[in-house]
C-alpha atoms as a PDB file:
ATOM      1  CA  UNK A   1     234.897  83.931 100.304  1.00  0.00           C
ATOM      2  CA  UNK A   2     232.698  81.125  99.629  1.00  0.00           C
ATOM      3  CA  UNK A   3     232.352  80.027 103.265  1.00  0.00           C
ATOM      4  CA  UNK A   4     231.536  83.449 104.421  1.00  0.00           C
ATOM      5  CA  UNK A   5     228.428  83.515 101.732  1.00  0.00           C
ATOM      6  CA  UNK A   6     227.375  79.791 102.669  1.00  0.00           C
ATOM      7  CA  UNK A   7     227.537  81.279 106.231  1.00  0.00           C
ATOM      8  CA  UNK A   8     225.385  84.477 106.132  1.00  0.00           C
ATOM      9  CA  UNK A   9     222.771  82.538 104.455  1.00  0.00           C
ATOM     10  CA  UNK A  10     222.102  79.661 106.898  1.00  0.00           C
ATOM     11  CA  UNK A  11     219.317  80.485 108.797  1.00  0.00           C
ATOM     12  CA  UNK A  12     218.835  80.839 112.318  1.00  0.00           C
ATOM     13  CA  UNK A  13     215.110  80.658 113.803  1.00  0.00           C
ATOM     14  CA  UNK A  14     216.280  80.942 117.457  1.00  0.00           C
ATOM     15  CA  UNK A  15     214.292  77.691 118.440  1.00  0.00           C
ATOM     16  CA  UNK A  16     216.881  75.193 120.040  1.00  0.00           C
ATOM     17  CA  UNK A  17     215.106  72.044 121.088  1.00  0.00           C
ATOM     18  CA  UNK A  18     215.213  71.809 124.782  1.00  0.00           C
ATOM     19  CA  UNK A  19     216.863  68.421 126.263  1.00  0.00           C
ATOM     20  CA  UNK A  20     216.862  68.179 130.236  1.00  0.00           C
ATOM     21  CA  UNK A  21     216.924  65.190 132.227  1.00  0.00           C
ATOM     22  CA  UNK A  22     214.336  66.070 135.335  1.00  0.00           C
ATOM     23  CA  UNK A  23     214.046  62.879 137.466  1.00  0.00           C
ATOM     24  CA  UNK A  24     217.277  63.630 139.019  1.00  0.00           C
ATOM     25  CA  UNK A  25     216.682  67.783 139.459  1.00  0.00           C
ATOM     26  CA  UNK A  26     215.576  69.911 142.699  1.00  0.00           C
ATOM     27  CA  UNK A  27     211.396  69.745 142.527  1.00  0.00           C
ATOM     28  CA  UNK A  28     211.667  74.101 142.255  1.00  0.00           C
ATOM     29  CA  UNK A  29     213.228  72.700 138.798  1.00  0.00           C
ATOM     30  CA  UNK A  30     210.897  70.043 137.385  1.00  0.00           C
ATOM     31  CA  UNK A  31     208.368  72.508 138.303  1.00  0.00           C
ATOM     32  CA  UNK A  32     209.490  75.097 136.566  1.00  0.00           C
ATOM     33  CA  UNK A  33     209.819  73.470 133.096  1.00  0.00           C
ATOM     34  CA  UNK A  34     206.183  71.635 133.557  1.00  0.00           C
ATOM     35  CA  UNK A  35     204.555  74.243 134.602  1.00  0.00           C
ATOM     36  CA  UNK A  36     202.053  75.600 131.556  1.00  0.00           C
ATOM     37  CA  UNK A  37     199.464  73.735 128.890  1.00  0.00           C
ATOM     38  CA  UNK A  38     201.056  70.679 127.114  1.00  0.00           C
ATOM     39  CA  UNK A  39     199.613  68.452 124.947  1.00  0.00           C
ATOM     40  CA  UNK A  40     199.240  64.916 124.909  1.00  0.00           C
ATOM     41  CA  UNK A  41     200.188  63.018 121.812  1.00  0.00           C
ATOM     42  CA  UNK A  42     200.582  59.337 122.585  1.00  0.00           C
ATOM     43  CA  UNK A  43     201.624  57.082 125.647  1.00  0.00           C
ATOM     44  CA  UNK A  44     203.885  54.395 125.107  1.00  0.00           C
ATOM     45  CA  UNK A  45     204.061  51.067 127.132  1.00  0.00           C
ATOM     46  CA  UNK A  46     201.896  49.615 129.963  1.00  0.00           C
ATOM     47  CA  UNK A  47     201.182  45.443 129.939  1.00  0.00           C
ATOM     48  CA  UNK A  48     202.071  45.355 126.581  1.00  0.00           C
ATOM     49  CA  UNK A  49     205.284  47.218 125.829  1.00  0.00           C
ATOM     50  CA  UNK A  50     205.356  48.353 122.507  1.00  0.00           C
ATOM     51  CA  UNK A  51     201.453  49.385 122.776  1.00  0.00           C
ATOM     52  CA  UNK A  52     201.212  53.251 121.190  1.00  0.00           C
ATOM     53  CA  UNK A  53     198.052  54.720 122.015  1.00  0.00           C
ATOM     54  CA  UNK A  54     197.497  58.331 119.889  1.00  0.00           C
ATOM     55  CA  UNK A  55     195.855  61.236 121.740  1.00  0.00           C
ATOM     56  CA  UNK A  56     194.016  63.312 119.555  1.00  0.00           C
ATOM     57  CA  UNK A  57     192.582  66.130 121.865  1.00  0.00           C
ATOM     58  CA  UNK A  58     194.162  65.214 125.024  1.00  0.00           C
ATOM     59  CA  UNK A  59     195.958  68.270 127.254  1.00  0.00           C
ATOM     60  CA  UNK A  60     197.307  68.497 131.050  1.00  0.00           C
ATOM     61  CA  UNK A  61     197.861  71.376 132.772  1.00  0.00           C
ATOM     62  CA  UNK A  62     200.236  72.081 135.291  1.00  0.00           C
ATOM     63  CA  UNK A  63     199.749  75.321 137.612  1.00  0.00           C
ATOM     64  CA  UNK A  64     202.455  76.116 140.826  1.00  0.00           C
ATOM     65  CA  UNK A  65     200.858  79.183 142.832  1.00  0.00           C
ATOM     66  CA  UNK A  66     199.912  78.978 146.297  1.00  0.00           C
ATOM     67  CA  UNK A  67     199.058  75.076 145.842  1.00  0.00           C
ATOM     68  CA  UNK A  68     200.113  73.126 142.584  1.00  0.00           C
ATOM     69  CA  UNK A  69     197.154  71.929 140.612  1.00  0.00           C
ATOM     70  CA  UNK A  70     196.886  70.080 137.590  1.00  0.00           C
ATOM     71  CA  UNK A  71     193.878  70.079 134.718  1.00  0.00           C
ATOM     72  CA  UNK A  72     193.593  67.412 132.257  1.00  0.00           C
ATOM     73  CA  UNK A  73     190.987  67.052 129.573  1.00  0.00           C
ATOM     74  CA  UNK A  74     190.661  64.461 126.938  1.00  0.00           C
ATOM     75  CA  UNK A  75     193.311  61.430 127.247  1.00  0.00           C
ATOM     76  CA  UNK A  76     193.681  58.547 129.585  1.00  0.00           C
ATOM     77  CA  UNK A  77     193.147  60.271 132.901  1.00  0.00           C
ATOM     78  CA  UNK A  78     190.547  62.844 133.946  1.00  0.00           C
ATOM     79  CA  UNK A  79     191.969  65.003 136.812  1.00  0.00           C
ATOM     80  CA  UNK A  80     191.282  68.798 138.237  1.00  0.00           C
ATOM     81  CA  UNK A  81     193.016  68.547 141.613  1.00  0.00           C
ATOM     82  CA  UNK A  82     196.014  69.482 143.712  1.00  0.00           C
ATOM     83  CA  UNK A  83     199.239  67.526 142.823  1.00  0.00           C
ATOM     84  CA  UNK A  84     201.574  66.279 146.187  1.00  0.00           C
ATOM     85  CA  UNK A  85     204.722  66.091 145.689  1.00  0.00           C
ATOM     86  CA  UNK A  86     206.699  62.618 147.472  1.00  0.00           C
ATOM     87  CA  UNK A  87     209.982  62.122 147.690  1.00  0.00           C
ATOM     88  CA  UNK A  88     210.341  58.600 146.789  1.00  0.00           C
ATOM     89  CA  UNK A  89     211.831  55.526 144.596  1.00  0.00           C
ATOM     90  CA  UNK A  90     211.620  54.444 141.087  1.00  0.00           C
ATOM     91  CA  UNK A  91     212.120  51.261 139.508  1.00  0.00           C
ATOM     92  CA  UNK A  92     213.493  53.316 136.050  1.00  0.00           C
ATOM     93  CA  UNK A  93     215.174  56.373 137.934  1.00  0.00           C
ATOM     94  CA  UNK A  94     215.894  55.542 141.487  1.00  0.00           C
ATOM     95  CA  UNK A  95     215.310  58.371 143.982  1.00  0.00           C
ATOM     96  CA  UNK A  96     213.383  61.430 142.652  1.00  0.00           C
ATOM     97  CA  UNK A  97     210.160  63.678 143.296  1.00  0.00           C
ATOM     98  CA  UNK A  98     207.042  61.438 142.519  1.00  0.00           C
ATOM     99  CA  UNK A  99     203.886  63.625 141.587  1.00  0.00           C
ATOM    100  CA  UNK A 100     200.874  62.435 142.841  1.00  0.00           C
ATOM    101  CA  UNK A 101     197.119  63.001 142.302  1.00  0.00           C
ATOM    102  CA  UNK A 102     194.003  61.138 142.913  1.00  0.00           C
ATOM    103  CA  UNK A 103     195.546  57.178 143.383  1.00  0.00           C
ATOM    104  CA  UNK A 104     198.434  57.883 140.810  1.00  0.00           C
ATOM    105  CA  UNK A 105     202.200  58.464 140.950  1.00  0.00           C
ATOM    106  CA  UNK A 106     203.931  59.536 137.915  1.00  0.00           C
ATOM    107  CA  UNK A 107     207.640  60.707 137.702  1.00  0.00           C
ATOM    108  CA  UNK A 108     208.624  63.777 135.592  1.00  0.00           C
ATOM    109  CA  UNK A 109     210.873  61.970 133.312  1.00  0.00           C
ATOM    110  CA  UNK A 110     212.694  64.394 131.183  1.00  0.00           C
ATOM    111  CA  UNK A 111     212.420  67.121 128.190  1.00  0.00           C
ATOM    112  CA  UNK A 112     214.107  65.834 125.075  1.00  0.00           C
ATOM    113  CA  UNK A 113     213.655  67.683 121.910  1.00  0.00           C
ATOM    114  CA  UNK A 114     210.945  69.740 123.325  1.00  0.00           C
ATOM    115  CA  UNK A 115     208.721  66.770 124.169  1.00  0.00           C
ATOM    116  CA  UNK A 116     208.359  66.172 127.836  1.00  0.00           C
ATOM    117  CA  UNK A 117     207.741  62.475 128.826  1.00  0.00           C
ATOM    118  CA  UNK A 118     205.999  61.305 131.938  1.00  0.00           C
ATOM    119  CA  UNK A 119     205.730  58.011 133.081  1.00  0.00           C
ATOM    120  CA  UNK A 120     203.454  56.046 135.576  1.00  0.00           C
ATOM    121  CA  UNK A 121     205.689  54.628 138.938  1.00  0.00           C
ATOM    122  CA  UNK A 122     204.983  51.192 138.153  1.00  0.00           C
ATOM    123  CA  UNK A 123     206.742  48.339 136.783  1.00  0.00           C
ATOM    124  CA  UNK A 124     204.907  48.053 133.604  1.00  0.00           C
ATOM    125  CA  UNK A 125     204.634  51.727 133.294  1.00  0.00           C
ATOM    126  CA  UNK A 126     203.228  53.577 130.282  1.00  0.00           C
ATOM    127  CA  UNK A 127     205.095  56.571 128.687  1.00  0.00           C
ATOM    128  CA  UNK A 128     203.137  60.130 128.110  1.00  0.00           C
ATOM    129  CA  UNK A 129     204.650  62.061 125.598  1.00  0.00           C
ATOM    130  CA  UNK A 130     204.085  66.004 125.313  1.00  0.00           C
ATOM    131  CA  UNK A 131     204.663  69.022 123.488  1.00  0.00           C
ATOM    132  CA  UNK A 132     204.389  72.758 124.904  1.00  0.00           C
ATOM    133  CA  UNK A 133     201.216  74.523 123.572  1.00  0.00           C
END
C-alpha cells in the first residue's frame, strides 16, 4: 500500500535528457538534431586544455532547407553563411561528416544531457558546449 502511494506521487515532467552520440550517425541525422537556435555557454580546450571560456550572449543557428546555413552572433566565431558538409577524418572520432564554413571544420560531436558539444577538427581542439533555446 505504501509503495503504490510513494508511486502516484513521484512526479513526471515528461523532459528526458536527450543523450546521442552523432559523429558516427548518417548526416540526414546530425542534421536533424542540430538543426534550430542553441546557445553557447562555454568552450572547453584549445592550446591550453583545461582553458573554460564562458559565453554570455553567444547563439548559432543551424537552418537545413534548400541549402544549410548557419547564423552565429556573439561568441568566438562570427558566421552567416552556407555550411558544406565533407566526409572526412578525425583525430577524436575517426571517419564522420565534418561541417565546414568560412576556413573552419568542426565535427558534430554528440547530445548528452541535452547539451550538444561541437568541437574544432584539430589536434588541440576546443569544445563548444550548447543548450536548445
Amino acid at each position: 500500500m505504501i509503495a503504490m502511494v510513494l508511486m502516484s506521487c513521484s512526479k513526471d515532467d515528461g523532459h528526458h535528457p536527450q543523450n546521442i552520440r552523432l559523429y558516427d550517425k548518417p548526416l540526414s541525422v546530425i542534421r536533424s538534431h542540430i538543426e534550430g537556435n542553441w546557445k553557447l555557454h562555454y568552450t572547453k580546450g584549445g592550446i591550453a586544455a583545461n582553458n573554460i571560456q564562458y559565453w554570455e550572449d553567444a547563439y548559432w543557428k543551424f537552418v537545413f532547407s534548400d541549402k544549410d546555413s548557419i547564423k552565429t552572433t556573439g561568441g568566438p566565431i562570427a558566421a552567416d553563411t552556407n555550411i558544406n558538409w565533407i566526409s572526412g577524418h578525425n583525430n577524436y572520432v575517426g571517419e564522420t561528416y565534418l561541417m565546414n564554413f568560412y576556413s573552419n571544420y568542426f565535427v558534430v560531436d554528440s547530445i548528452y544531457h541535452d547539451t550538444l558539444v561541437i568541437h574544432n577538427n584539430v589536434s588541440d581542439a576546443a569544445f563548444y558546449h550548447f543548450t536548445k533555446q
